[in-house]
Protein backbone atom coordinates (compact mmCIF):
# COMPACT_ATOMS: atom_id res chain seq x y z
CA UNK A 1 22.16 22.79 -19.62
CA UNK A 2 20.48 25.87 -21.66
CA UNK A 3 17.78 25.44 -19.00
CA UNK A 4 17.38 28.81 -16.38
CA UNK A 5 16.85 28.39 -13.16
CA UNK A 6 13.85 30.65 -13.45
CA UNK A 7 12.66 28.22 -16.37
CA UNK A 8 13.11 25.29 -14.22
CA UNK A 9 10.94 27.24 -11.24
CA UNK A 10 8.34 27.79 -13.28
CA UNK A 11 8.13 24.23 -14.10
CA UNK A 12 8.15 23.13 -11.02
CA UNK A 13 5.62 25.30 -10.11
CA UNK A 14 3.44 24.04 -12.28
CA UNK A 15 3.56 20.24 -11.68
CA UNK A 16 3.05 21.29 -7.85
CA UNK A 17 -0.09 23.29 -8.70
CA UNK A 18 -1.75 20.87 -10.50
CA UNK A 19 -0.44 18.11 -8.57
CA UNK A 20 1.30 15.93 -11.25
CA UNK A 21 3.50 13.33 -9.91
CA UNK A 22 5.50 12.87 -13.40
CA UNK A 23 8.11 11.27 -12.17
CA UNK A 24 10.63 12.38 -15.40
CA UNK A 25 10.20 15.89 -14.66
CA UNK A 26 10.52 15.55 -11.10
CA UNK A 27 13.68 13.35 -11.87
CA UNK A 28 15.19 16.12 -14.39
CA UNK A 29 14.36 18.77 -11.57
CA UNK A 30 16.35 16.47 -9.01
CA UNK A 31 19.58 16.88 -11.58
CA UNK A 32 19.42 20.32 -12.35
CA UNK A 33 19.44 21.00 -7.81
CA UNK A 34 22.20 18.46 -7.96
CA UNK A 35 24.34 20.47 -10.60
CA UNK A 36 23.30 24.30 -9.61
CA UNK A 37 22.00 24.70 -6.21
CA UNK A 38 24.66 26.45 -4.53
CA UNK A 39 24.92 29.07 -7.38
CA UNK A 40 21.24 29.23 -6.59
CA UNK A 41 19.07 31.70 -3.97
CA UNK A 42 17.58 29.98 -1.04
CA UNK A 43 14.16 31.21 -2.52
CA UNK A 44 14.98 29.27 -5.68
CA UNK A 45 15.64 26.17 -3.93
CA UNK A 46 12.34 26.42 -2.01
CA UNK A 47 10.09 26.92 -5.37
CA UNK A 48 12.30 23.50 -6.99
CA UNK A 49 12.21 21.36 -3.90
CA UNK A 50 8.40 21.57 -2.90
CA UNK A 51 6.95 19.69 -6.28
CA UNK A 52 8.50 17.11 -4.28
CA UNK A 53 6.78 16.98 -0.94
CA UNK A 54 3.93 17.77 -3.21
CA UNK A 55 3.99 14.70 -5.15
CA UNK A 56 5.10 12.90 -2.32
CA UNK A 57 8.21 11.75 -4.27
CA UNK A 58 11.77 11.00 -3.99
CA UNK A 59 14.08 11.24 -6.90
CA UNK A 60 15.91 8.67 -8.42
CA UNK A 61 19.11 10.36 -7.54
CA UNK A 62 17.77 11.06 -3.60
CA UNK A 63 21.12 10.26 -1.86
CA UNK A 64 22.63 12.76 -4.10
CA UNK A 65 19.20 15.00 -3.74
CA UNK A 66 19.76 15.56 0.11
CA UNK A 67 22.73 15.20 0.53
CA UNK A 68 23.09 18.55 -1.83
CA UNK A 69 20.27 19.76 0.07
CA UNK A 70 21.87 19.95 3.43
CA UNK A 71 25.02 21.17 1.66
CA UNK A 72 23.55 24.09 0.81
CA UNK A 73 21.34 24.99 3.73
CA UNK A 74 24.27 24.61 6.11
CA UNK A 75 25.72 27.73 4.14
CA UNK A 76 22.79 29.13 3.56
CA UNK A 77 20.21 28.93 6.19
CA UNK A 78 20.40 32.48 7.07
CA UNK A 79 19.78 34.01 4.34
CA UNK A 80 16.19 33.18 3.68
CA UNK A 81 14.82 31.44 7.05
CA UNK A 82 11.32 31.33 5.28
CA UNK A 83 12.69 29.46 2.92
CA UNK A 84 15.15 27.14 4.92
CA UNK A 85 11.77 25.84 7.25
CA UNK A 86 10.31 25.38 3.78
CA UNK A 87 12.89 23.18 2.33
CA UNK A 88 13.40 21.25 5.67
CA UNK A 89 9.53 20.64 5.95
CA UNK A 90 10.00 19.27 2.31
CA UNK A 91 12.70 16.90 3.41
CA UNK A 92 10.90 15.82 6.37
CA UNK A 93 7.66 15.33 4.86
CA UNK A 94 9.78 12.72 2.70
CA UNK A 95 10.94 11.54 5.52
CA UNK A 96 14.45 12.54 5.18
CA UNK A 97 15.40 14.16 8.49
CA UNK A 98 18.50 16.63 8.11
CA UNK A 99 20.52 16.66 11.46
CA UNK A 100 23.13 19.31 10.97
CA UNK A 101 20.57 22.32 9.48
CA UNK A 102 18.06 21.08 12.37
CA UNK A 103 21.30 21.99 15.09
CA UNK A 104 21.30 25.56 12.88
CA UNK A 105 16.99 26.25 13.22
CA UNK A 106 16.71 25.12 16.44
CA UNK A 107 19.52 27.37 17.79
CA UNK A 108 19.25 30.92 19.21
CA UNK A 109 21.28 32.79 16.77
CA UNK A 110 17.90 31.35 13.58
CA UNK A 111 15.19 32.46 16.08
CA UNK A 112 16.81 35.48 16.95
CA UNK A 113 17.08 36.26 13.67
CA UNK A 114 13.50 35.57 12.51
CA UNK A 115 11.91 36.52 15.75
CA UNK A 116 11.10 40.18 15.08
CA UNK A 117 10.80 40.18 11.39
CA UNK A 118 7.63 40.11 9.67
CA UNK A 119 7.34 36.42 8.72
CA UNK A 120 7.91 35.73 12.36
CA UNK A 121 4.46 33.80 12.81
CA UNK A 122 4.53 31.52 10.33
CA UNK A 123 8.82 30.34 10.64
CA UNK A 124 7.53 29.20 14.03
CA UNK A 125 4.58 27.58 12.91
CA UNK A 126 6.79 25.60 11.20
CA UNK A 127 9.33 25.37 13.94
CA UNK A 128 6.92 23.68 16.09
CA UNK A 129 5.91 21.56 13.83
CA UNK A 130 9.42 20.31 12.37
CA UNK A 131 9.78 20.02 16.62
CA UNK A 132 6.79 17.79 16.42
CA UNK A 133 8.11 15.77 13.61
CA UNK A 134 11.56 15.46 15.80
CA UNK A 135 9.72 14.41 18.49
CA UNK A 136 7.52 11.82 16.61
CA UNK A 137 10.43 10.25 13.74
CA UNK A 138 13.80 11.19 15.05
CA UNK A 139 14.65 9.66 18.45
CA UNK A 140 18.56 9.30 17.22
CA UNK A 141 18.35 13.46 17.12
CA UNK A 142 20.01 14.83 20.53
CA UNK A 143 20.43 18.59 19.41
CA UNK A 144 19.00 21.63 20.11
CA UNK A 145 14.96 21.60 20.13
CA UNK A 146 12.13 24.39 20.24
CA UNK A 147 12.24 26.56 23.19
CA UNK A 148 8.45 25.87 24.74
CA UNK A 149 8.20 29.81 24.46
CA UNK A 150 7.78 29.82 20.76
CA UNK A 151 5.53 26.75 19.79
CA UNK A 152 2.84 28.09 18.55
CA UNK A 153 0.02 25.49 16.74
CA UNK A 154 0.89 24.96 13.15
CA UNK A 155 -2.75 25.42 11.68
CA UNK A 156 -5.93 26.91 13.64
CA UNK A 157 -8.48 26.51 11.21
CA UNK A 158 -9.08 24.59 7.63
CA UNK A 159 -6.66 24.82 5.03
CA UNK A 160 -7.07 27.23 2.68
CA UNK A 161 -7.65 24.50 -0.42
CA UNK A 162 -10.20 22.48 1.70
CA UNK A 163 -11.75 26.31 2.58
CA UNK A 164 -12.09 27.19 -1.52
CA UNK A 165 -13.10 23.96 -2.12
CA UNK A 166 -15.21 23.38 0.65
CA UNK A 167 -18.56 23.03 -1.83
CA UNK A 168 -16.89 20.56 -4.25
CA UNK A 169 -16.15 18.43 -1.13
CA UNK A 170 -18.26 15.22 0.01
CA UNK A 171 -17.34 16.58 3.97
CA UNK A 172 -21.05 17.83 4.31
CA UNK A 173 -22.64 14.47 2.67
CA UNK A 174 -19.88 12.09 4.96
CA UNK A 175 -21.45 14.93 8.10
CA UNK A 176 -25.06 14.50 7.67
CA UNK A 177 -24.33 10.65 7.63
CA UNK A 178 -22.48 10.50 10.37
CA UNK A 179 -25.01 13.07 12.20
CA UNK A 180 -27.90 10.50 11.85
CA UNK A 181 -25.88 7.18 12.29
CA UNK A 182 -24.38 8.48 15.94
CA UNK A 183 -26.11 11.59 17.23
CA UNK A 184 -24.23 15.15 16.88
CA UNK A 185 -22.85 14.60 20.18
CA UNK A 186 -20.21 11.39 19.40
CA UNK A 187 -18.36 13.07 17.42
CA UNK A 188 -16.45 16.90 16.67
CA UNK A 189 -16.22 18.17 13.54
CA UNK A 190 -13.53 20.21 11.83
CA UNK A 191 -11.06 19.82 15.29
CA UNK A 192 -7.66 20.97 15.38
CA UNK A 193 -5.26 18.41 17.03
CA UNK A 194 -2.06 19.24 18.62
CA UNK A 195 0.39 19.74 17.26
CA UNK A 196 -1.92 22.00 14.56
CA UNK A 197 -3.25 19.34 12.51
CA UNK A 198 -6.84 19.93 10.56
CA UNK A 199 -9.38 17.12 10.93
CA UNK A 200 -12.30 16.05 9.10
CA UNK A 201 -14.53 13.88 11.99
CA UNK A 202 -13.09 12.63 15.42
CA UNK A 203 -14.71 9.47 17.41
CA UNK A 204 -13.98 7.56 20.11
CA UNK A 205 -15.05 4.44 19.41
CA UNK A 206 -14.74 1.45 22.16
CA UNK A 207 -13.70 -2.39 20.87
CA UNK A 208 -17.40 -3.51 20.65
CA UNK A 209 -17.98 -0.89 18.11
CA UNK A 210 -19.71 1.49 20.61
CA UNK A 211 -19.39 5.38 20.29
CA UNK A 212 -18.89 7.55 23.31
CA UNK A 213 -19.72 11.32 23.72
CA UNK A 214 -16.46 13.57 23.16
CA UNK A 215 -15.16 15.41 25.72
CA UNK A 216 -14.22 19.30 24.69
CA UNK A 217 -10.59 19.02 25.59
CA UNK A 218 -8.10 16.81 24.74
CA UNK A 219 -4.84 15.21 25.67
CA UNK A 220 -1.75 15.25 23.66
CA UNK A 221 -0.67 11.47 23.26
CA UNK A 222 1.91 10.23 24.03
CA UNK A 223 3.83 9.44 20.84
CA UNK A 224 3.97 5.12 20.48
CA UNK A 225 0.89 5.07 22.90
CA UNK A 226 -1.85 3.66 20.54
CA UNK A 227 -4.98 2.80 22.99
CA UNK A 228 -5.99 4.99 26.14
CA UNK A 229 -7.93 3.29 28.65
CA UNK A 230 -11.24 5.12 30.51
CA UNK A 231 -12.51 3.78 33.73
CA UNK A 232 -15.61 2.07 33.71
CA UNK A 233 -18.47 2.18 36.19
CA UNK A 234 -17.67 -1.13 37.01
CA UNK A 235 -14.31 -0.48 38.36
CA UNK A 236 -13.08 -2.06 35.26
CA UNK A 237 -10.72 -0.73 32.34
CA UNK A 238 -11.83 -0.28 28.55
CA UNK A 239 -9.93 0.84 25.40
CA UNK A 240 -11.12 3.85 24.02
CA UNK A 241 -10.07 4.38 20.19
CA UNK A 242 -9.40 7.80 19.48
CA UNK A 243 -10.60 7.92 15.47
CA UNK A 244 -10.15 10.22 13.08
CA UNK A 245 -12.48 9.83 10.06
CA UNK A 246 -10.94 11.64 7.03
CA UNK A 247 -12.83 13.04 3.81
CA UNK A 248 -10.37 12.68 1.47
CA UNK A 249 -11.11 14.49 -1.40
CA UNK A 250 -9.48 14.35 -5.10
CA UNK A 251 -7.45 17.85 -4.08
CA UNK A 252 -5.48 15.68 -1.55
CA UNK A 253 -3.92 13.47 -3.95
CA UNK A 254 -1.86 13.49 -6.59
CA UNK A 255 -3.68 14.08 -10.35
CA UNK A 256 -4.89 10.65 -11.81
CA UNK A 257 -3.44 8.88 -8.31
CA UNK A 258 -4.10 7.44 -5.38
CA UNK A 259 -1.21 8.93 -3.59
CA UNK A 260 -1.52 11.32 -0.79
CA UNK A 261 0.05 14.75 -1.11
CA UNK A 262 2.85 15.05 1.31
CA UNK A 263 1.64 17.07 3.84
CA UNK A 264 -1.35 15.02 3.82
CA UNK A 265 0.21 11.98 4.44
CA UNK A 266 2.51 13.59 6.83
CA UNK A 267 -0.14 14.59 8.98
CA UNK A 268 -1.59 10.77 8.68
CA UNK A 269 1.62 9.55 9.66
CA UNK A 270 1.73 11.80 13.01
CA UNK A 271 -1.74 10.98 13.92
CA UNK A 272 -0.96 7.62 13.71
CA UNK A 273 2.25 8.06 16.35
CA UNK A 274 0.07 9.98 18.69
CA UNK A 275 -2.49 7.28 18.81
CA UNK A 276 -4.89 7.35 16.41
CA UNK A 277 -6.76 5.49 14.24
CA UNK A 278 -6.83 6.74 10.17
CA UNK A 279 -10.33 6.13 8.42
CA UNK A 280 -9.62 6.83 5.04
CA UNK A 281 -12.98 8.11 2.95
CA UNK A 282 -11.75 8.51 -0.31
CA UNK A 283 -13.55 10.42 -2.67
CA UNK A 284 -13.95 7.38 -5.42
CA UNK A 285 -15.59 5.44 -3.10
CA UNK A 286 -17.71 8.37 -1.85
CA UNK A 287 -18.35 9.55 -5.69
CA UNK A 288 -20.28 5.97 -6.06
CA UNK A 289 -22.58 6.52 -3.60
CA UNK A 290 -25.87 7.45 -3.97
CA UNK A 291 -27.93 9.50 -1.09
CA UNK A 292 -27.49 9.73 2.61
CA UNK A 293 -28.50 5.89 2.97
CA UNK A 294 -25.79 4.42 1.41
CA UNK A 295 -23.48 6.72 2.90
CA UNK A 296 -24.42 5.33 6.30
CA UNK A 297 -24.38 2.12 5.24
CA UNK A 298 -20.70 2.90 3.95
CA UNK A 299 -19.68 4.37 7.26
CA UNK A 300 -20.82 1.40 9.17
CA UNK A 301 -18.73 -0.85 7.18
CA UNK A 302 -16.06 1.17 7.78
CA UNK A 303 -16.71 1.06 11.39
CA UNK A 304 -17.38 -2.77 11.25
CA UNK A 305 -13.61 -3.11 9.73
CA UNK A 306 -12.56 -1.17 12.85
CA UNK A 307 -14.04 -3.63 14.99
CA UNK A 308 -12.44 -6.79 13.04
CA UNK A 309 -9.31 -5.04 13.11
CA UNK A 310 -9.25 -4.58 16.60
CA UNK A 311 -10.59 -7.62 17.63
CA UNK A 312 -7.87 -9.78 15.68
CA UNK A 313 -4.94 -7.67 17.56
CA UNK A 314 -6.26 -8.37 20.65
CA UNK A 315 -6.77 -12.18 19.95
């Protein structure tokens, strides 16, 4: 109870830094939103509820997590709107999808309100990506969406953690590999798929295992559409997997885990619902490798489980 909420921010500040998921602390945050958070400032909120998306954790007490949550947004949305689209990414990179504070964002009066003010970039950035998420996890929601006018990708470029820690990363190791195993031009590097989402290595990769040259545009799936087909010479059809080989290094999970941040796994989740295929290259199976050999060797596997994978789903 002696406990400030400044205290408490700090704390939670520092388990999302260092990317602790200790689930006590996290739990004892969870209380202290349930008891406080409408004395508290939307700002406040923001810096207690991220650890959480962080971590990629809900709280023991989650029903009476969000359901305080959306309480307090519904009062409060328009005080902060930075902060609002920052809690409600939090929430939905749980996968807890608010319904009444998404009928307050999505209406005029929010994005009038945001749409000359400084932070007017980045609120819809995340706009069009909650919009995304809508689109992708939330076919009950019937309210108000994201006027096309304002979507706007949510990233453009690397993140800034993967940009800082670019050198520490096995992304130019997993490259050179991939470079010699399938030629430069079957595959893109570092591509930004609608809507805004940061890739390591994209592929299309047919069911025999075979690896086509990319095209330089793509098509936004259609969510729940998991195989395209291209025409063949032939007159025929073939599948074409769209893969997305990703590098994931020990900033994108949890300390001492093997749990995704949230936004990481967020972003693996809507890849997945607009078609494609997740290779996960985890950086303690890259760590064991040693020189460019084995790493090719370990990316055909990888491709070779594709294959099997693919094969048994159409059998």
């Amino acid at each position: 109870e002696s406990i400030t909420p400044y205290t408490m921010a700090l704390v939670a500040k520092y388990i999302a830094r260092h990317r602790l998921r200790e689930t006590q602390l996290l739990d004892t945050i969870a209380e202290f939103l349930v008891k406080k958070a409408e004395y508290l400032d939307s700002k406040v909120i923001q810096k207690l509820v991220f650890p959480f998306s962080r971590m990629n954790y809900r709280p023991s007490n989650e029903d009476a997590f969000f359901e305080k949550l959306e309480s307090v947004l519904e009062l409060k949305a328009m005080n902060s709107p930075l902060a609002t689209v920052n809690i409600i990414m939090s929430m939905f990179q749980l996968g807890h999808f608010p319904r009444a504070i998404l009928n307050q964002v999505f209406s005029p009066a929010f994005i009038n309100n945001v749409i000359n003010s400084p932070y007017a970039l980045i609120v819809r950035r995340y706009l069009s990506l909650l919009d995304s998420a809508v689109e992708l996890e939330y076919e009950d929601y019937s309210g108000p969406r994201l006027e096309e006018r304002y979507k706007v990708m949510m990233f453009d470029h690397a993140l800034t953690a993967d940009e800082v820690n670019r050198k520490y990363s096995y992304k130019g190791l997993v490259a050179e590999a991939l470079r010699q195993l399938v030629g430069e031009q079957c595959y893109k590097q570092d591509e930004v798929l609608p809507p805004g989402y940061y890739t390591d290595f994209l592929l299309w990769i047919n069911n025999s295992g075979s690896v086509f040259p990319i095209e330089n545009t793509f098509q936004i799936f259609i969510p729940g559409k998991e195989k395209d087909c291209e025409e063949e010479e032939g007159g025929g059809t073939e599948t074409i997997h769209r893969v997305v080989m990703s590098v994931n290094d020990k900033w994108h999970y949890c300390h001492n885990a093997d749990i995704l941040v949230g936004s990481r796994a967020m972003r693996d989740r809507h890849l997945r619902l607009l078609g494609y295929t997740i290779v996960q290259l985890p950086y303690h199976e890259l760590e064991k490798l040693n020189g460019i050999e084995e790493v090719k060797h370990y990316l055909r596997e990888k491709l070779l489980e594709l294959q099997l994978i693919w094969s048994s789903a159409d059998g």
